[in-house]
Protein backbone atom coordinates (compact mmCIF):
# COMPACT_ATOMS: atom_id res chain seq x y z
CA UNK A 1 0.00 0.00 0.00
CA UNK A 2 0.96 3.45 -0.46
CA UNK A 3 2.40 5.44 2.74
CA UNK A 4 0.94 8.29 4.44
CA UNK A 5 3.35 11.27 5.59
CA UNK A 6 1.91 13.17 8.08
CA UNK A 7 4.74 15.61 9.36
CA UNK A 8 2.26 17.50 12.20
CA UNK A 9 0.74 14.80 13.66
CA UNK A 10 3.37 12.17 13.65
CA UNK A 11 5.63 14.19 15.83
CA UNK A 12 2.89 12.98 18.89
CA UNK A 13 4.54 9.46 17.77
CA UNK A 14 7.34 9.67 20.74
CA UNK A 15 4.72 10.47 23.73
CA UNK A 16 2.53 7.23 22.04
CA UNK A 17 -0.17 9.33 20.74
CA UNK A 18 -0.04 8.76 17.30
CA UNK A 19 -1.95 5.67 17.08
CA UNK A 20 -4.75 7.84 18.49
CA UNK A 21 -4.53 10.76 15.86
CA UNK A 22 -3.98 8.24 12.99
CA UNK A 23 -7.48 6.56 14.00
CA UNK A 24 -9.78 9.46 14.98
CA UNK A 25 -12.97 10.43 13.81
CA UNK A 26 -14.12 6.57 13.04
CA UNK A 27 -17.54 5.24 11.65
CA UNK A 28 -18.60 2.01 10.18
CA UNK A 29 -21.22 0.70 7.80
CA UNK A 30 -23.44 -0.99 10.63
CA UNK A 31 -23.97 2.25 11.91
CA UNK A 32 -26.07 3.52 9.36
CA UNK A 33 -29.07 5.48 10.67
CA UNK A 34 -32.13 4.54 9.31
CA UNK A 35 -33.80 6.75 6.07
CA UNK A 36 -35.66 10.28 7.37
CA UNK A 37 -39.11 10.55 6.47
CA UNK A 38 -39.64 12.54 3.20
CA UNK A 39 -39.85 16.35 2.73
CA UNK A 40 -40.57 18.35 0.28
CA UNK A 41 -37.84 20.27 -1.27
CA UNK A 42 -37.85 24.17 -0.04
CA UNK A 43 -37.57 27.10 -2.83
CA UNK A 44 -33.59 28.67 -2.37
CA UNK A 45 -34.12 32.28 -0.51
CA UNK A 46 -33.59 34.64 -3.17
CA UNK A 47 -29.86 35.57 -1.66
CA UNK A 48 -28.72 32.07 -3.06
CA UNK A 49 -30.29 32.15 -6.49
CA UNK A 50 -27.11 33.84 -8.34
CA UNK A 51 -24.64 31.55 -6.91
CA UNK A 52 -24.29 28.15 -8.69
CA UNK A 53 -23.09 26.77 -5.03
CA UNK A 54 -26.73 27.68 -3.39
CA UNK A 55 -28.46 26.58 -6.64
CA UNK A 56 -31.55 24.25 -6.72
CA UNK A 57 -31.26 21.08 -4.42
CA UNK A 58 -31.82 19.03 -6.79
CA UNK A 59 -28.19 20.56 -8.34
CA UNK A 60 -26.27 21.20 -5.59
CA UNK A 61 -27.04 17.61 -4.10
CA UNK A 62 -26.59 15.92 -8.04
CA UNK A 63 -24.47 12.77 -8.87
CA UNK A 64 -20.58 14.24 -9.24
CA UNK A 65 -17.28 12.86 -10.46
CA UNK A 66 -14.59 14.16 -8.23
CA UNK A 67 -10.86 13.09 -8.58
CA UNK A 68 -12.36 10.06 -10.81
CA UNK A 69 -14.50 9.28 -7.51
CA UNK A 70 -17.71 9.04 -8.72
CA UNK A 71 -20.36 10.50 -5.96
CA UNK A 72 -23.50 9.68 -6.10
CA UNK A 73 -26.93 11.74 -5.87
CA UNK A 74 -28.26 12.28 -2.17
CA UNK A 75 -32.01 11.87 -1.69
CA UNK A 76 -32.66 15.56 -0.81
CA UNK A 77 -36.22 15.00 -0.07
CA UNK A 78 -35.67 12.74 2.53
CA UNK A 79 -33.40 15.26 4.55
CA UNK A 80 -34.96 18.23 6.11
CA UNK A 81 -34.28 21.34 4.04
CA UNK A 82 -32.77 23.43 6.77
CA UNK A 83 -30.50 21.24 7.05
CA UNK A 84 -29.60 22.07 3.05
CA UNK A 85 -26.48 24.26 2.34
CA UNK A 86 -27.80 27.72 2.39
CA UNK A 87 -27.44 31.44 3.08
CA UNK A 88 -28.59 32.77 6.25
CA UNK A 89 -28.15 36.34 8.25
CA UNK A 90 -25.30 35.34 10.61
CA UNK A 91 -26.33 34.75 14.37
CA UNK A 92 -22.55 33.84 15.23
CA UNK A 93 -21.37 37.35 15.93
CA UNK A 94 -18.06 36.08 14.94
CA UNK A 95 -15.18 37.50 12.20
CA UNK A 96 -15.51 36.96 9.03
CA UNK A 97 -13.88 33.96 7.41
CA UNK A 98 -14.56 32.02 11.22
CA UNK A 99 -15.93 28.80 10.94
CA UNK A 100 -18.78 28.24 13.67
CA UNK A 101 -20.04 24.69 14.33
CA UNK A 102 -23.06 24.51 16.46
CA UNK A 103 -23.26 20.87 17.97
CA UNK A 104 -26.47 21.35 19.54
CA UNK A 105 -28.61 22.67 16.31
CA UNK A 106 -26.42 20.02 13.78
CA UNK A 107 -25.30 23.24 12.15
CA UNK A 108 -21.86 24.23 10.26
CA UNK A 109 -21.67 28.28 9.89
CA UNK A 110 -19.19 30.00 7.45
CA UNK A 111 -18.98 33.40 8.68
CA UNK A 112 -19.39 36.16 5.27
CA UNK A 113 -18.71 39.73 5.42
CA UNK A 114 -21.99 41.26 5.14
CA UNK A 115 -23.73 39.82 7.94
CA UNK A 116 -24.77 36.40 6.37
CA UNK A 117 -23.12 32.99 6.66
CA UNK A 118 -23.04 30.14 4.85
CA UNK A 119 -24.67 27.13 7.02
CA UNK A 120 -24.43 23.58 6.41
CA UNK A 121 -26.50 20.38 7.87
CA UNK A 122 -24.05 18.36 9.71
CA UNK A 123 -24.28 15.01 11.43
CA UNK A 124 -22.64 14.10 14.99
CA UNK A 125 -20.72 11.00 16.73
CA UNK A 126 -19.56 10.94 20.36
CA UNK A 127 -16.09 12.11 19.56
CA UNK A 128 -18.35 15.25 17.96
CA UNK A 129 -19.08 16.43 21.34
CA UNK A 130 -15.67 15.49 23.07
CA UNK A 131 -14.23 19.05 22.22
CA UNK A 132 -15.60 22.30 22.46
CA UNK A 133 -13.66 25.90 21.89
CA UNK A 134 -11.54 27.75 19.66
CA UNK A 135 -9.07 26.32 17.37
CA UNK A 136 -7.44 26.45 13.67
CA UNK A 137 -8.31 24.39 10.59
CA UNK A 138 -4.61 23.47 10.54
CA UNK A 139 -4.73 21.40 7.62
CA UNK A 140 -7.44 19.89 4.91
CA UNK A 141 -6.73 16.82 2.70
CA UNK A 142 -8.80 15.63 0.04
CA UNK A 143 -10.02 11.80 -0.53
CA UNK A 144 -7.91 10.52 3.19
CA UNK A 145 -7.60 7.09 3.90
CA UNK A 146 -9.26 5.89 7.17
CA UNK A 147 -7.57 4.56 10.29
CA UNK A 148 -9.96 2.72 12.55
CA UNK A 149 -9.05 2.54 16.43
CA UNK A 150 -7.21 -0.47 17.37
CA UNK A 151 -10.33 -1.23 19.60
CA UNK A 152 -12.50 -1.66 16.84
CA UNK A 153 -10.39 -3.60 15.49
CA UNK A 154 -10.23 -5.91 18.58
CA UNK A 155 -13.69 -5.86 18.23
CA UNK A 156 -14.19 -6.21 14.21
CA UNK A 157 -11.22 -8.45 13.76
CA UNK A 158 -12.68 -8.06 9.63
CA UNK A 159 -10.70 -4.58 10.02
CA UNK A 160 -7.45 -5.91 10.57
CA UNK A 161 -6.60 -5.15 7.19
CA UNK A 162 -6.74 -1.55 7.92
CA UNK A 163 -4.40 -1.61 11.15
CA UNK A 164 -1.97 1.50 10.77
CA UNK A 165 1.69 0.78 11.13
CA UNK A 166 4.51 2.43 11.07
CA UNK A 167 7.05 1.62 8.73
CA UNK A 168 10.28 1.21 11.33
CA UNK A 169 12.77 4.29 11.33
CA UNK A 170 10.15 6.74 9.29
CA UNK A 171 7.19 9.29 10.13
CA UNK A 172 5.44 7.45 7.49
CA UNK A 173 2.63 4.46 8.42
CA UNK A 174 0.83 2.00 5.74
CA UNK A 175 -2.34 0.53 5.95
CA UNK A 176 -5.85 1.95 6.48
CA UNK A 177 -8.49 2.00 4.64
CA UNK A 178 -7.67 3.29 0.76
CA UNK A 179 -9.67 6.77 -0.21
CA UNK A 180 -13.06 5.90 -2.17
CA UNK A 181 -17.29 6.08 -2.29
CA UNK A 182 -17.36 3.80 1.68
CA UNK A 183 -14.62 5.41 2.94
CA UNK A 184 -16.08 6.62 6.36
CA UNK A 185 -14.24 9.87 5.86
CA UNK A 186 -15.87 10.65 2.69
CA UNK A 187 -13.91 13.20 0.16
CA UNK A 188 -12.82 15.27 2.50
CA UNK A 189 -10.90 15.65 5.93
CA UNK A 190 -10.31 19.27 7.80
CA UNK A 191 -8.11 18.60 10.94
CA UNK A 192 -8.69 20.94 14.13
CA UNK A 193 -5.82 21.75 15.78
CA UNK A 194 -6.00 24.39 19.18
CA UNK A 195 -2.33 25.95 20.82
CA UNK A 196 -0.56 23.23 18.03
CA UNK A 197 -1.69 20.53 19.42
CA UNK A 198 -3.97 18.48 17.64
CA UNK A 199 -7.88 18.22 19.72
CA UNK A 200 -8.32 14.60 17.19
CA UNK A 201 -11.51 16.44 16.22
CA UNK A 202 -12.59 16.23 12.60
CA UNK A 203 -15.02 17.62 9.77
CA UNK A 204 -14.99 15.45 7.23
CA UNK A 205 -17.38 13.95 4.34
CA UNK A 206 -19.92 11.00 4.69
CA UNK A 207 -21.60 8.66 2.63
CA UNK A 208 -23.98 8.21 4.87
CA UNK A 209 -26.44 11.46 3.94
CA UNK A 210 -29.43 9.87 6.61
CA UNK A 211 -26.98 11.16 9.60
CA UNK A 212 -27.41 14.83 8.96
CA UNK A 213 -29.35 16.10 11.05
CA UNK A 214 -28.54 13.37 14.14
CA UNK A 215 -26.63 11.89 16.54
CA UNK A 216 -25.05 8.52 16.06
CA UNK A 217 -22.56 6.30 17.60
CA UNK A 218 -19.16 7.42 16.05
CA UNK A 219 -17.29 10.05 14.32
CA UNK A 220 -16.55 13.54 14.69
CA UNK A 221 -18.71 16.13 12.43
CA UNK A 222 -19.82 15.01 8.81
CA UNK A 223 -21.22 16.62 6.47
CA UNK A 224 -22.99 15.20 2.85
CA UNK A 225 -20.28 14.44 0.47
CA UNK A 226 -20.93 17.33 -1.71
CA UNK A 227 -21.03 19.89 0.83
CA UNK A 228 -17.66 18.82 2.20
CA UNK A 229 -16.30 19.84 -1.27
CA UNK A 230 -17.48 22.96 -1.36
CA UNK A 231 -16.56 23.78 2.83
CA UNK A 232 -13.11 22.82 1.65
CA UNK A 233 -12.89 25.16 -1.22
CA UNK A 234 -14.23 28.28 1.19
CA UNK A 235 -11.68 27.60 3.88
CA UNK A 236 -7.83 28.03 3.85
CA UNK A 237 -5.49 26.42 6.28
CA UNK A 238 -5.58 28.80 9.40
CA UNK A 239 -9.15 29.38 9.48
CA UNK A 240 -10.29 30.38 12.88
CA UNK A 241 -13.00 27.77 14.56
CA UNK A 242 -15.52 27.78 16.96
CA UNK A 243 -17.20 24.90 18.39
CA UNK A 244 -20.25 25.43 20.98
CA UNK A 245 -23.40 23.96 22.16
CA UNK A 246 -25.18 26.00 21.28
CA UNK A 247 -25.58 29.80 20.01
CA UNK A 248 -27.22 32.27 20.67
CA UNK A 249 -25.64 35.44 19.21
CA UNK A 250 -25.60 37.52 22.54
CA UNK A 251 -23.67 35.59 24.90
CA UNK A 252 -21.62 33.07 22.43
CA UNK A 253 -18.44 34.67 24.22
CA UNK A 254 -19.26 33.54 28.03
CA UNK A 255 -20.67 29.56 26.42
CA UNK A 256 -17.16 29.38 24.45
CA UNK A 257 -14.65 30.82 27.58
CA UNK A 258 -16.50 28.37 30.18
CA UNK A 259 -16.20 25.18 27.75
CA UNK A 260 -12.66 26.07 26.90
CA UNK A 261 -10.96 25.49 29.92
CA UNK A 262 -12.03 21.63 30.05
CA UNK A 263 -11.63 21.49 26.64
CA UNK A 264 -8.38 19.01 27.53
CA UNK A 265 -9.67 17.16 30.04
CA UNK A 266 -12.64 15.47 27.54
């Protein structure tokens, strides 16, 4: 198999962490959530009808070929349009250019600079509420490979086959699972990173469209295949992020600063 240099997180290899970074954010097929009743497809405000990206559902959510990956169409109508990419007025009080992810509304906010944002539907795992404050997209990569935890492995002894290892004397590890359609970490990966250390939090693409909206058993933040692509063309590396409970756009400040301090010790 091809090898995997990952010159940020591997130097946690000499305190034993790396085995933990390399295998973050994980999700399997048996944890698909069942299909969401069906809804019918909302009209696009009129802020989004001039912009190919906020387009009709039905485009924005089309069959795509993507680095000869070939994505398939989501069921729109069985998601609930909010949780659609969209325009909204911004109720994140934050910079432009921040990213905002609201955990407890399933929501992904791209701050703008005239008092919208861009929101996204996002699905959640237990390791999606096991870090809360402010951070840095350090870095993005398109189509990863997947590194399940060596427990699931214990426990799914069919992963074996995916086991990371290092490759003796190098920052460099083989295995995992290749990049593709079932890859749990869909097209695309953003890794969160707060003071340079890395918080093993993740956004990252999904095949599995029914989880947006939910809560499920594993995995950090995903979001439908097709709106991971387009996140990771709006956001450099750098990009300031928030991650909160909840927000409501008068007192964001004191939720973030009290979450912060035990944002460590989760």
């Amino acid at each position: 198999m091809t090898t995997l240099t990952r010159r940020r997180l591997l130097a946690l290899a000499a305190t034993g962490a790396a085995s933990a970074v390399l295998s973050a954010c994980s999700t399997t097929g048996s944890q698909r959530s069942a299909p969401a009743q069906a809804f019918p497809a909302a009209p696009p405000p009129p802020t989004m009808r001039n912009d190919p990206s906020f387009a009709d559902p039905q485009m924005m959510y089309a069959p795509v070929n993507d680095n000869g990956y070939d994505i398939p169409g989501v069921p729109f109508k069985k998601i609930d349009p909010r949780y659609y990419r969209q325009v909204v007025t911004d109720p994140t009080g934050e910079a432009p250019g921040t990213v905002v992810i609201d955990t407890g509304n399933h929501f992904l906010y791209v701050v703008a600079d005239n008092g919208e944002a861009i929101r996204y539907g996002v699905g959640l795992g237990r390791a999606g509420f096991e870090w809360a404050g402010r951070g840095v997209i350090e870095w993005k990569q398109t189509w990863p490979r997947w590194f399940p935890p060596n427990e699931m492995i214990d426990r799914q002894p069919e992963l074996e086959k995916y086991r990371a290892r290092q490759i003796p004397g190098k920052n460099e590890w083989d295995g995992g699972m290749q990049p593709g359609i079932q890859n749990p970490l869909g097209a695309r990966a953003l890794y969160i990173f707060q003071d340079g250390k890395d918080t093993l939090y993740r956004l990252h693409g999904s095949p599995e469209w029914a989880s947006i909206g939910k809560s499920v058993s594993s995995g950090c933040v995903r979001l439908i295949n097709q709106d991971v692509i387009d996140l990771y063309e709006r956001v450099p590396d750098g990009t300031p992020i928030v991650v909160t409970s909840g927000i409501a756009p008068r007192d964001l400040e004191p939720v973030v600063s009290e979450i912060t301090s035990d944002a460590y010790r989760l």
